[in-house]
ModelCIF file with pLDDT and N, C-alpha, C, O atoms, coordinates in Angstrom:
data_MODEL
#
_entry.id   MODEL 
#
_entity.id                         1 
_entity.type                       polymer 
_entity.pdbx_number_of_molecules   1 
#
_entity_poly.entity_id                      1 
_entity_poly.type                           'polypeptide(L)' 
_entity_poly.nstd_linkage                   no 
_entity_poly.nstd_monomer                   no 
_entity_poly.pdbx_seq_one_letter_code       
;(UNK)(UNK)(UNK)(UNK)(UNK)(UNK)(UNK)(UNK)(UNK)(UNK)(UNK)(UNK)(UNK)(UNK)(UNK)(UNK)
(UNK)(UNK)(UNK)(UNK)(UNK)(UNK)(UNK)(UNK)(UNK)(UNK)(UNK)(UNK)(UNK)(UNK)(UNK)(UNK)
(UNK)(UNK)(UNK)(UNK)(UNK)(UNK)(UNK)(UNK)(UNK)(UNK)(UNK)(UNK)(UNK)(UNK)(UNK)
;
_entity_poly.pdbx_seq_one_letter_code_can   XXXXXXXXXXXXXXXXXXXXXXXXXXXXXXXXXXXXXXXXXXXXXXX 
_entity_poly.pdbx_strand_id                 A 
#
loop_
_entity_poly_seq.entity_id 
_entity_poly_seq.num 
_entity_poly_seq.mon_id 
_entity_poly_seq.hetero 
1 1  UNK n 
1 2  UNK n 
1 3  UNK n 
1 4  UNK n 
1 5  UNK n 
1 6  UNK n 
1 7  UNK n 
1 8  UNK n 
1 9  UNK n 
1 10 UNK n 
1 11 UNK n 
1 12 UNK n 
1 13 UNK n 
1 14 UNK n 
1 15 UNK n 
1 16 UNK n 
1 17 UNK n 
1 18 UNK n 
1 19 UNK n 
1 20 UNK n 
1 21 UNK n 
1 22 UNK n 
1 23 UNK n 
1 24 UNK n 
1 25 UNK n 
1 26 UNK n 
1 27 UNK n 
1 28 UNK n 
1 29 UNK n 
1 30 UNK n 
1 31 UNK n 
1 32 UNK n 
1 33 UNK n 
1 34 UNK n 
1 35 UNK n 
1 36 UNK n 
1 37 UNK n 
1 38 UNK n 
1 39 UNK n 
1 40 UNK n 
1 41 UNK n 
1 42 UNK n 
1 43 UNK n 
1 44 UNK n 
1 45 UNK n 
1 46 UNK n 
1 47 UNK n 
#
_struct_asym.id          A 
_struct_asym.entity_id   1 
#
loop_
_ma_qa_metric.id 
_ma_qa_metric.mode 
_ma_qa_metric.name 
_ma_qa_metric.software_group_id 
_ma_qa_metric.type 
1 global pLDDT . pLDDT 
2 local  pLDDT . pLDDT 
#
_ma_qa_metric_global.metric_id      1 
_ma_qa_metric_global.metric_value   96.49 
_ma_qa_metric_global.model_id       1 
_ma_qa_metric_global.ordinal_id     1 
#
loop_
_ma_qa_metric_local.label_asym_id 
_ma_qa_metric_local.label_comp_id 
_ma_qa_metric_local.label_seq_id 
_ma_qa_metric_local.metric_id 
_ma_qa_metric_local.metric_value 
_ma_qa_metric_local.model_id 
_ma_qa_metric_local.ordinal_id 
A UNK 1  2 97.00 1 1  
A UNK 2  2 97.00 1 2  
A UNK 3  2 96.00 1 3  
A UNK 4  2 96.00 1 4  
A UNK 5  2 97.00 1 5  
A UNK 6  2 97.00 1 6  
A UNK 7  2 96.00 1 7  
A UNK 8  2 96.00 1 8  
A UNK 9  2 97.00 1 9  
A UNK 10 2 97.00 1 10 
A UNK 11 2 98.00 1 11 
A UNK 12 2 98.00 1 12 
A UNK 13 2 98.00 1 13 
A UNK 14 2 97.00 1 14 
A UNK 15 2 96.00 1 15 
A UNK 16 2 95.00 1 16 
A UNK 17 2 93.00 1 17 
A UNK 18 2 95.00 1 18 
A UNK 19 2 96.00 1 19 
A UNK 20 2 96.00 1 20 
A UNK 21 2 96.00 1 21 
A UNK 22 2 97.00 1 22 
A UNK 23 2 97.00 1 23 
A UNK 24 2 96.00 1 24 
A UNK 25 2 97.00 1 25 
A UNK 26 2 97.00 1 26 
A UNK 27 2 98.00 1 27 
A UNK 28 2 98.00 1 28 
A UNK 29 2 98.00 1 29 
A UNK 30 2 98.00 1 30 
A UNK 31 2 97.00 1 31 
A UNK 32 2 97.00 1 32 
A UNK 33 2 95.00 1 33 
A UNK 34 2 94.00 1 34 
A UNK 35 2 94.00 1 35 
A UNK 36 2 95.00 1 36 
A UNK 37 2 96.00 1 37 
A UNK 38 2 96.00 1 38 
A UNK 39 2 96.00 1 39 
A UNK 40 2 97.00 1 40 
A UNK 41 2 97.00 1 41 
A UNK 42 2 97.00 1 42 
A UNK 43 2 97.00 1 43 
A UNK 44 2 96.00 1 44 
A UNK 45 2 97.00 1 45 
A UNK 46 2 97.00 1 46 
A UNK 47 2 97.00 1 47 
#
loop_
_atom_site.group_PDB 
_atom_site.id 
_atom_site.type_symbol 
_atom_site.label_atom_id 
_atom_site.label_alt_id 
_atom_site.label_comp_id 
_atom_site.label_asym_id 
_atom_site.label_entity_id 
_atom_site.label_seq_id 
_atom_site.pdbx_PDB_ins_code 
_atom_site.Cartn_x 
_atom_site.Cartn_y 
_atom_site.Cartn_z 
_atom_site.occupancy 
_atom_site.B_iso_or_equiv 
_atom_site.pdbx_formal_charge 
_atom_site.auth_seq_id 
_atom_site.auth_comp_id 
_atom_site.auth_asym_id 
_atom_site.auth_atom_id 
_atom_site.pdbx_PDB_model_num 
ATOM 1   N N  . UNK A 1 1  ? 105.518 102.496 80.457  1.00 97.00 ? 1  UNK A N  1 
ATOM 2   C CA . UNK A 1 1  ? 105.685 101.998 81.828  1.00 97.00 ? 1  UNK A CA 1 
ATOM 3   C C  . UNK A 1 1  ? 106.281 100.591 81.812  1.00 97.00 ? 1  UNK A C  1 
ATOM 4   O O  . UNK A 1 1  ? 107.193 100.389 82.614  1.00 97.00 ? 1  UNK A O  1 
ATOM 5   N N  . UNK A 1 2  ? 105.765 99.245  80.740  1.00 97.00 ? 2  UNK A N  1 
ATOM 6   C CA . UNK A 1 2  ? 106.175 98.117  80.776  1.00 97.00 ? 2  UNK A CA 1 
ATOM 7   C C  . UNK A 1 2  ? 107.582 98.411  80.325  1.00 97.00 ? 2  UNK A C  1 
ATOM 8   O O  . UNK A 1 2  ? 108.405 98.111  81.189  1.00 97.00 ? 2  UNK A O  1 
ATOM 9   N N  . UNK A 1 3  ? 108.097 98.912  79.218  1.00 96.00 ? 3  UNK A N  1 
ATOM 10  C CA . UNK A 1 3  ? 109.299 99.512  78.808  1.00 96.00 ? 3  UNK A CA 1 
ATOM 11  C C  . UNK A 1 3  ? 110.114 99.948  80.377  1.00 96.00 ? 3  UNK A C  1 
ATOM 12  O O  . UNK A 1 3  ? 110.976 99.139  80.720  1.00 96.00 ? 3  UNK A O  1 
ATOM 13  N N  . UNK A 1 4  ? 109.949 100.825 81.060  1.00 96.00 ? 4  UNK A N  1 
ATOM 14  C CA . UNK A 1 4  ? 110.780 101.474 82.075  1.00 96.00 ? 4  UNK A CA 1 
ATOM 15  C C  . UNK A 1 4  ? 111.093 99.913  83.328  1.00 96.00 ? 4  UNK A C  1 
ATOM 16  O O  . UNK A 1 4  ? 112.244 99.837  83.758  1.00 96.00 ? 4  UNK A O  1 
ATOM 17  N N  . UNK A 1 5  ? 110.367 99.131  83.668  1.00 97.00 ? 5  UNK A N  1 
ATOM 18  C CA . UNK A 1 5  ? 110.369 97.888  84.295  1.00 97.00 ? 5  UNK A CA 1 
ATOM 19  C C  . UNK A 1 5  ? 111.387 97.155  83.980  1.00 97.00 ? 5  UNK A C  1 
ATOM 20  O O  . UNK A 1 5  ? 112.339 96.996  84.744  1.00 97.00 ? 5  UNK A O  1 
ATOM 21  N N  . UNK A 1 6  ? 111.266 96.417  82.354  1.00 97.00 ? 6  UNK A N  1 
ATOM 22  C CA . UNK A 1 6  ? 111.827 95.808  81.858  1.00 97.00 ? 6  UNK A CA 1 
ATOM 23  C C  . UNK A 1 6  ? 113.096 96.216  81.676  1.00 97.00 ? 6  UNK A C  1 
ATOM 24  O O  . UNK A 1 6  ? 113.942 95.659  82.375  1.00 97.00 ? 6  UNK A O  1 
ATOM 25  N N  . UNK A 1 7  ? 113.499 97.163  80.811  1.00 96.00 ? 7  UNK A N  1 
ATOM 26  C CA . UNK A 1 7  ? 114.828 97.977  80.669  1.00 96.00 ? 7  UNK A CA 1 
ATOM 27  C C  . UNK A 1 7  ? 115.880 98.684  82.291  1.00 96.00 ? 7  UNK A C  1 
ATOM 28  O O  . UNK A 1 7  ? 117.084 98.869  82.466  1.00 96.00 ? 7  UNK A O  1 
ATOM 29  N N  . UNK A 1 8  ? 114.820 98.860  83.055  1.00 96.00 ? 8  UNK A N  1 
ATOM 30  C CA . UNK A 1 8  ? 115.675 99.822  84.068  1.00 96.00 ? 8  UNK A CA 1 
ATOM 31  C C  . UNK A 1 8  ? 114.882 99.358  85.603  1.00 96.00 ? 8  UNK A C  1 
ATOM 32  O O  . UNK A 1 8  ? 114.893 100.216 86.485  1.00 96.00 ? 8  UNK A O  1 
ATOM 33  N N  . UNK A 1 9  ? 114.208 98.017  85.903  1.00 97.00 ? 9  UNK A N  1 
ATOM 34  C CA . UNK A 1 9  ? 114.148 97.369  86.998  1.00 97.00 ? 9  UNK A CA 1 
ATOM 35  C C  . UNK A 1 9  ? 113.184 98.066  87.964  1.00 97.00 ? 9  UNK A C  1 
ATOM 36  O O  . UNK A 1 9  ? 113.093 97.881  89.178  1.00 97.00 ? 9  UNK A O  1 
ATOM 37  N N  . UNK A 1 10 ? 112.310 99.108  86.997  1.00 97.00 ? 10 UNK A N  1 
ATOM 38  C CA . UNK A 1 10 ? 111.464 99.707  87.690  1.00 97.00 ? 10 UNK A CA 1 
ATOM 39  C C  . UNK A 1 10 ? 110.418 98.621  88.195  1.00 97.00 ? 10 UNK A C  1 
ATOM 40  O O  . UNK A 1 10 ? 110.098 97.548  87.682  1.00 97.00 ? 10 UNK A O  1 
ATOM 41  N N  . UNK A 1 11 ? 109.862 99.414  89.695  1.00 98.00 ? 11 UNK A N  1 
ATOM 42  C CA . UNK A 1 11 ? 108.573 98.729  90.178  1.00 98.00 ? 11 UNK A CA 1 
ATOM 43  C C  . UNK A 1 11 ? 107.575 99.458  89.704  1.00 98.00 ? 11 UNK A C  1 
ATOM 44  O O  . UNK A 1 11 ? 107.959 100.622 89.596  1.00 98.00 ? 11 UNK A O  1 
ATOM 45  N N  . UNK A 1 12 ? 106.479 99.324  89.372  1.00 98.00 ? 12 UNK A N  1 
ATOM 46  C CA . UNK A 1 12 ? 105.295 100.001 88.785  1.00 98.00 ? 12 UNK A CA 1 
ATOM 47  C C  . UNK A 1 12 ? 103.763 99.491  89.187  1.00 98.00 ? 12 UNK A C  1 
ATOM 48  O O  . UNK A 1 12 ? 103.341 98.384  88.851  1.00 98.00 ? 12 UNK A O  1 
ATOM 49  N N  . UNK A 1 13 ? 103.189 100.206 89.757  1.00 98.00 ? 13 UNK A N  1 
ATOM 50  C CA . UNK A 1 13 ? 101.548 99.973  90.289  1.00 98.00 ? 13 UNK A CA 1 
ATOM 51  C C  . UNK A 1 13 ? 100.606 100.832 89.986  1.00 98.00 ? 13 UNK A C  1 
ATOM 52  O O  . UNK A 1 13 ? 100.714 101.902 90.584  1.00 98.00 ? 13 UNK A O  1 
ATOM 53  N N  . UNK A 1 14 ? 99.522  100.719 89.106  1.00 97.00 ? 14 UNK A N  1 
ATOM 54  C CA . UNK A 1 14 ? 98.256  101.258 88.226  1.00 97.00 ? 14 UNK A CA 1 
ATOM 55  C C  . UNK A 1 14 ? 97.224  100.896 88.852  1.00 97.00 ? 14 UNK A C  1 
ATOM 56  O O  . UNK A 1 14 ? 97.264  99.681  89.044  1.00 97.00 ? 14 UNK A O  1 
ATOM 57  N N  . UNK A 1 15 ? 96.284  101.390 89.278  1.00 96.00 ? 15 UNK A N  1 
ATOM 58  C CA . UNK A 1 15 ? 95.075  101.120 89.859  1.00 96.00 ? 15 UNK A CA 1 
ATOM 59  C C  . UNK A 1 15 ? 94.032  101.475 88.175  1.00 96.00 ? 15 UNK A C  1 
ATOM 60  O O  . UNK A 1 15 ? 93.985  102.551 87.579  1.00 96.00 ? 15 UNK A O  1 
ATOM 61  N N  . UNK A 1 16 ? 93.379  100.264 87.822  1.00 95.00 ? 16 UNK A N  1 
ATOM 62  C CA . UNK A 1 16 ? 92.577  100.817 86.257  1.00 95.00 ? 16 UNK A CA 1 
ATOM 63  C C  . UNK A 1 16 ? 91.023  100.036 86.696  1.00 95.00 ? 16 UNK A C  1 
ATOM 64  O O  . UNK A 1 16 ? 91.118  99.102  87.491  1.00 95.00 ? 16 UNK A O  1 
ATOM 65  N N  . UNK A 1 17 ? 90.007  100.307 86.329  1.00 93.00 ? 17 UNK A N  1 
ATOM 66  C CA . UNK A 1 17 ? 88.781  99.676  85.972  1.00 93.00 ? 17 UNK A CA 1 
ATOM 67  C C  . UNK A 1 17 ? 88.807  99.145  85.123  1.00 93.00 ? 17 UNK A C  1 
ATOM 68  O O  . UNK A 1 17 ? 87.796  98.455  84.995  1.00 93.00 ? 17 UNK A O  1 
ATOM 69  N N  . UNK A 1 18 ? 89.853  99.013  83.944  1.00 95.00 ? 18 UNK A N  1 
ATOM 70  C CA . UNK A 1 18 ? 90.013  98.010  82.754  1.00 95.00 ? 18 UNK A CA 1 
ATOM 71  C C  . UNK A 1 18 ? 90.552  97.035  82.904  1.00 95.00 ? 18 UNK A C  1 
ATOM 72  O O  . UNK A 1 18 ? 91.762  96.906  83.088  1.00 95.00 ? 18 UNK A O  1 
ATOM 73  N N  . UNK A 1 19 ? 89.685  96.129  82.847  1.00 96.00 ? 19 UNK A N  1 
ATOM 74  C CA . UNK A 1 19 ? 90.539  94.448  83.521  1.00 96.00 ? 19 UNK A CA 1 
ATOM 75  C C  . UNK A 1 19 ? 91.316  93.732  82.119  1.00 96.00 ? 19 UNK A C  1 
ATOM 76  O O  . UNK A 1 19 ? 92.059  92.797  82.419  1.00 96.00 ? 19 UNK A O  1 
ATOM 77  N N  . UNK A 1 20 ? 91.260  93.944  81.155  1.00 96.00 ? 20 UNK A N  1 
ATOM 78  C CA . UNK A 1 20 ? 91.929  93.519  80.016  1.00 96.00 ? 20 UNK A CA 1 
ATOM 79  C C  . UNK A 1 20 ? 93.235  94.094  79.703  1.00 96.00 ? 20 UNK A C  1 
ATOM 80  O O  . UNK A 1 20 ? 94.045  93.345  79.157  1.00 96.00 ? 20 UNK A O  1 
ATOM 81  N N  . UNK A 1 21 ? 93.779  96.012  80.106  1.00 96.00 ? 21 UNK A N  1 
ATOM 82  C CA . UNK A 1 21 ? 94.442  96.369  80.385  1.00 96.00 ? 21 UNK A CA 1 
ATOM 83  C C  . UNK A 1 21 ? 95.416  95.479  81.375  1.00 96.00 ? 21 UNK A C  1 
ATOM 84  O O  . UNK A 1 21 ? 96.523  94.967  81.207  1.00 96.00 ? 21 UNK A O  1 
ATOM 85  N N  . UNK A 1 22 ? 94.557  95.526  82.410  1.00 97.00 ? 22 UNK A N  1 
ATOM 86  C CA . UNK A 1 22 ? 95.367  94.807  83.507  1.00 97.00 ? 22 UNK A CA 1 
ATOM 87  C C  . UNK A 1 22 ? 96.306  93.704  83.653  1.00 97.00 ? 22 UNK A C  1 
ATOM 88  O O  . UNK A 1 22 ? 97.331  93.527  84.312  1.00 97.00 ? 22 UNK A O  1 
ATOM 89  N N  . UNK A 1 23 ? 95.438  92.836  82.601  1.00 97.00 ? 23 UNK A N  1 
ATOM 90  C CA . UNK A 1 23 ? 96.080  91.364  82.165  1.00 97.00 ? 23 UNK A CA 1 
ATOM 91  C C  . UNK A 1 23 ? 96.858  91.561  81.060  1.00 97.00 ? 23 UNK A C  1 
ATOM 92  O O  . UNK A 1 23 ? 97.761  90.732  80.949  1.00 97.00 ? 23 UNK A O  1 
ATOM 93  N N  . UNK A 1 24 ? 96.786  92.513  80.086  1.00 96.00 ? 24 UNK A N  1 
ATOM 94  C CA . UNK A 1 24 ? 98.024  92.489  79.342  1.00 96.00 ? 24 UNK A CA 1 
ATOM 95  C C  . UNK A 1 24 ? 99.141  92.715  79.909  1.00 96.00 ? 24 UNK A C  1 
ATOM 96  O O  . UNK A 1 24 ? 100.063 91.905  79.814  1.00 96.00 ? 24 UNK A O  1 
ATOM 97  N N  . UNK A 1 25 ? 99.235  93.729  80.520  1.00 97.00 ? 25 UNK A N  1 
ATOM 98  C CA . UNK A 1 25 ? 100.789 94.398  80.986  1.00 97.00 ? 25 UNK A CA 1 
ATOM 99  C C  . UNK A 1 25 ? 101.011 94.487  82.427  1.00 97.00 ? 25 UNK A C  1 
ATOM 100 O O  . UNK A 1 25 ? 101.879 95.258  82.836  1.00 97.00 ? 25 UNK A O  1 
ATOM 101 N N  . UNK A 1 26 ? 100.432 93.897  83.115  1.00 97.00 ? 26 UNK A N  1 
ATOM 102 C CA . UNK A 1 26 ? 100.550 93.521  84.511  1.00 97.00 ? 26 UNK A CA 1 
ATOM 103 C C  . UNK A 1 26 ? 101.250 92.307  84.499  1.00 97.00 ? 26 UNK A C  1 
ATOM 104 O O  . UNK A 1 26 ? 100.941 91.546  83.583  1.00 97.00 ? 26 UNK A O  1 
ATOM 105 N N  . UNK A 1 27 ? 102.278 91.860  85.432  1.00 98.00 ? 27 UNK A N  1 
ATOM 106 C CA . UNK A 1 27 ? 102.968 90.718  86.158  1.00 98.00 ? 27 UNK A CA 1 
ATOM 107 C C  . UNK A 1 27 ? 101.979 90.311  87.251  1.00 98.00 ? 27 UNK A C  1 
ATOM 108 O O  . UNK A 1 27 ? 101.655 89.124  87.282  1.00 98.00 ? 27 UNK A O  1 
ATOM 109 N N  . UNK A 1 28 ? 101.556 90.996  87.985  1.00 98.00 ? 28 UNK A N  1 
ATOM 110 C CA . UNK A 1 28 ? 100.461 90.716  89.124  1.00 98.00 ? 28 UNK A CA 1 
ATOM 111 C C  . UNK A 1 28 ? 99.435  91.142  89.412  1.00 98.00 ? 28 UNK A C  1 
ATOM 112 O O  . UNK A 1 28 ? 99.630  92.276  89.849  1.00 98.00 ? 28 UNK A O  1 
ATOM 113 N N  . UNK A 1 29 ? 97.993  90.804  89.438  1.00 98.00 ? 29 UNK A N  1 
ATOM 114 C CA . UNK A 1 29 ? 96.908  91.592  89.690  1.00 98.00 ? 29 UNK A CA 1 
ATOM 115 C C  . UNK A 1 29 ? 96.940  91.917  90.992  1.00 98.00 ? 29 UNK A C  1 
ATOM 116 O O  . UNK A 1 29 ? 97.868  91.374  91.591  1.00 98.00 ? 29 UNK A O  1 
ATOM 117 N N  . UNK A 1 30 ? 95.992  92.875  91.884  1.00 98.00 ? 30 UNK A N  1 
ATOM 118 C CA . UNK A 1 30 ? 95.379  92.457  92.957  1.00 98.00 ? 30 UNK A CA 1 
ATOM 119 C C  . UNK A 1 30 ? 94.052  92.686  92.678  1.00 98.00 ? 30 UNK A C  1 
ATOM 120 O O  . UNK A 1 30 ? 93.797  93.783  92.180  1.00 98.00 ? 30 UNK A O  1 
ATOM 121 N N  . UNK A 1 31 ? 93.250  92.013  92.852  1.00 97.00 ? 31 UNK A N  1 
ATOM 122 C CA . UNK A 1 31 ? 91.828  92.454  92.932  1.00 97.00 ? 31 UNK A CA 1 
ATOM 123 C C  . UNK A 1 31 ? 90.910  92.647  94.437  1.00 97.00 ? 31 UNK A C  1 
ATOM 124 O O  . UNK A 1 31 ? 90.617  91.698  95.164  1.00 97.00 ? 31 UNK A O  1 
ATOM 125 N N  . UNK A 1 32 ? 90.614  93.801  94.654  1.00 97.00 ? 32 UNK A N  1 
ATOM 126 C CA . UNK A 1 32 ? 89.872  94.150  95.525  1.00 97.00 ? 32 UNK A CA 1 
ATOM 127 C C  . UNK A 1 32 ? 88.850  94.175  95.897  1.00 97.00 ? 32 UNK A C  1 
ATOM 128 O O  . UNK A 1 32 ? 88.204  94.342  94.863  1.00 97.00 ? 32 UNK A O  1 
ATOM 129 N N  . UNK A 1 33 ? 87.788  94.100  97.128  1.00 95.00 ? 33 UNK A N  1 
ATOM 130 C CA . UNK A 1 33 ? 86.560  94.504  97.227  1.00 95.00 ? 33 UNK A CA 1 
ATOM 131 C C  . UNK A 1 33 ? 86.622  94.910  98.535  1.00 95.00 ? 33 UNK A C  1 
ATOM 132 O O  . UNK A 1 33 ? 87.477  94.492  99.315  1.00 95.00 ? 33 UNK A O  1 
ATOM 133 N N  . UNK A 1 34 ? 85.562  95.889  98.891  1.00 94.00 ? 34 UNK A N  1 
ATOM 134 C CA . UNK A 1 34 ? 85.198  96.361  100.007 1.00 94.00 ? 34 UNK A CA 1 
ATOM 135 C C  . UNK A 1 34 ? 86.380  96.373  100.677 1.00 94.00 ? 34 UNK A C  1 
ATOM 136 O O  . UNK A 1 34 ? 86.555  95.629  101.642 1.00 94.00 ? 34 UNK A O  1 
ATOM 137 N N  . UNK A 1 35 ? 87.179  97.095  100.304 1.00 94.00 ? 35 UNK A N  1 
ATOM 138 C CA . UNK A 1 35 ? 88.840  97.626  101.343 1.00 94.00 ? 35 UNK A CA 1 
ATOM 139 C C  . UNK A 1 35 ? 89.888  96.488  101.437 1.00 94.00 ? 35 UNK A C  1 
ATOM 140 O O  . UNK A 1 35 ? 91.047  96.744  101.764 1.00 94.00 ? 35 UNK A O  1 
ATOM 141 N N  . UNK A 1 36 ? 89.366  94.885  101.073 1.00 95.00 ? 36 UNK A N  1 
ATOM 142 C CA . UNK A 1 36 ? 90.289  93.836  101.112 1.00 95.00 ? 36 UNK A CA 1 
ATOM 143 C C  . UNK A 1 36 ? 90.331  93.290  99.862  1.00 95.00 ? 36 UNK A C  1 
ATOM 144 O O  . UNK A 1 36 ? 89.604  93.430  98.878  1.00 95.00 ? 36 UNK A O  1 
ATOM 145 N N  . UNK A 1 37 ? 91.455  92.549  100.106 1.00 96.00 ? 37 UNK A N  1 
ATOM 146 C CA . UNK A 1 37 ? 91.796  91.330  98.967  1.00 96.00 ? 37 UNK A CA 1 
ATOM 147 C C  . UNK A 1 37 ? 91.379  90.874  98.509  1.00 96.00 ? 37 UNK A C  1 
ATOM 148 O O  . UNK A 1 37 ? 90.380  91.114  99.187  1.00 96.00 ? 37 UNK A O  1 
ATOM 149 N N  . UNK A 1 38 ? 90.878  89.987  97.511  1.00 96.00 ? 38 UNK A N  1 
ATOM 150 C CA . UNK A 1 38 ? 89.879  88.825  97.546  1.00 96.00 ? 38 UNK A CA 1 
ATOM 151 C C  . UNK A 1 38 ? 91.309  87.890  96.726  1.00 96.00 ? 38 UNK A C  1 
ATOM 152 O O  . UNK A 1 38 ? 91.768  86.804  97.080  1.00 96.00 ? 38 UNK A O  1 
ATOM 153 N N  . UNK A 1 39 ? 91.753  88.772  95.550  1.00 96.00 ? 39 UNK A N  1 
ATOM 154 C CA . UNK A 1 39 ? 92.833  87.498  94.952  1.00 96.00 ? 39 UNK A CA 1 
ATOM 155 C C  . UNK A 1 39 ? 93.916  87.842  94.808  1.00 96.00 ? 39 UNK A C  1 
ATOM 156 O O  . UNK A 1 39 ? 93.703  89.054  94.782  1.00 96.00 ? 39 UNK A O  1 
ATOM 157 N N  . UNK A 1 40 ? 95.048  87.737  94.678  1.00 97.00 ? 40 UNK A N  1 
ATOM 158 C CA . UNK A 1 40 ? 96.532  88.152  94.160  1.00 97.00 ? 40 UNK A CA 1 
ATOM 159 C C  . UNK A 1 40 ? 97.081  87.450  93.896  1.00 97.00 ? 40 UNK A C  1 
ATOM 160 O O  . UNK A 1 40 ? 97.261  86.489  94.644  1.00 97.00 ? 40 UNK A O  1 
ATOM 161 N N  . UNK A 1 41 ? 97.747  87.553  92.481  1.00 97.00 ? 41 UNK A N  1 
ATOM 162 C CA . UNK A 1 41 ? 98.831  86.705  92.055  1.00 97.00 ? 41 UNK A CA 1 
ATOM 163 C C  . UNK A 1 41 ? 98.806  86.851  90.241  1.00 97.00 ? 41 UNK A C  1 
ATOM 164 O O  . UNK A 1 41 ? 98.160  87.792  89.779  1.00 97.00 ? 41 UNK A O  1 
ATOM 165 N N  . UNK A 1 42 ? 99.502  85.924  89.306  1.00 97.00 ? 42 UNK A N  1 
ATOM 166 C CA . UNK A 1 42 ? 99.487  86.272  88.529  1.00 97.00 ? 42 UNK A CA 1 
ATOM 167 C C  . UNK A 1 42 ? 98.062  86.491  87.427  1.00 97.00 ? 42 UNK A C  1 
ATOM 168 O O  . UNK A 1 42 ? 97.041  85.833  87.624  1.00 97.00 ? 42 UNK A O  1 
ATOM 169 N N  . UNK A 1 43 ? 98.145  87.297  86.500  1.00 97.00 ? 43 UNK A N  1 
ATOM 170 C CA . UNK A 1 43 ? 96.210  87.453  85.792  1.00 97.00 ? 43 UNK A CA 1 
ATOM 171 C C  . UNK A 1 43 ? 95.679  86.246  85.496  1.00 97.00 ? 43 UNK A C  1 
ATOM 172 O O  . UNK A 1 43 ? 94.533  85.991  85.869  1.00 97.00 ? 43 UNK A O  1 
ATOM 173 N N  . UNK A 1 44 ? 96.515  85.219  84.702  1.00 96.00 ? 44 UNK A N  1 
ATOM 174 C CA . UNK A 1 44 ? 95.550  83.573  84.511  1.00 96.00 ? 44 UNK A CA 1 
ATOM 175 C C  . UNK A 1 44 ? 95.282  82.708  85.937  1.00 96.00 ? 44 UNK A C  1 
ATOM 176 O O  . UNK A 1 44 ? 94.674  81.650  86.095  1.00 96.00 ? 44 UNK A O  1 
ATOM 177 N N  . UNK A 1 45 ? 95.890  83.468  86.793  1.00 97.00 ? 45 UNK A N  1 
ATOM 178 C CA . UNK A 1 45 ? 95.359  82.457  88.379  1.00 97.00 ? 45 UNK A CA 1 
ATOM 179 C C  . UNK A 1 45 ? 94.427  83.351  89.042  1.00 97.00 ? 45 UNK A C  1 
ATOM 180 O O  . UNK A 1 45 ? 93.804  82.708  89.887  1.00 97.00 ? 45 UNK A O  1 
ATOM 181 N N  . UNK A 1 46 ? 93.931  85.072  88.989  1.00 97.00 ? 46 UNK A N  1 
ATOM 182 C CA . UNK A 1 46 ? 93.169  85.730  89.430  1.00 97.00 ? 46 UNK A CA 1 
ATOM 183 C C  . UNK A 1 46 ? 91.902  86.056  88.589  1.00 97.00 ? 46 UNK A C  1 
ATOM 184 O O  . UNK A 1 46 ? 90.826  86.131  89.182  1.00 97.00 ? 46 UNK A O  1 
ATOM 185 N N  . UNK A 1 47 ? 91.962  86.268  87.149  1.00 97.00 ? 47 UNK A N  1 
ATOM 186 C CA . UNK A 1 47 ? 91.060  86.660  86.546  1.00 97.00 ? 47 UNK A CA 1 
ATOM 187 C C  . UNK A 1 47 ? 90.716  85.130  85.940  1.00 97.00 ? 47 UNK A C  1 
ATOM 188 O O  . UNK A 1 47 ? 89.764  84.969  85.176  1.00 97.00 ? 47 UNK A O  1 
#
């Protein structure tokens, strides 16, 4: 998936319970609770 982004300008969005996943190969988190936002932006400014 990071491959298809990088190479061919794909957009890509994963919903995971693995927050370490997330921060490796994510450009942007969102983190959620109860149906809203709480943070968004890149993983060292959210997590």
């Amino acid at each position: 998936v990071r491959g298809r982004c990088d190479n061919q300008k794909v957009a890509a969005l994963f919903v995971t319970h693995d927050i370490n996943l997330a921060a490796q190969f994510a450009d942007v988190v969102l983190l959620m609770k109860d149906g809203r936002t709480v943070e968004s932006g890149r993983p060292t400014d959210v997590l």
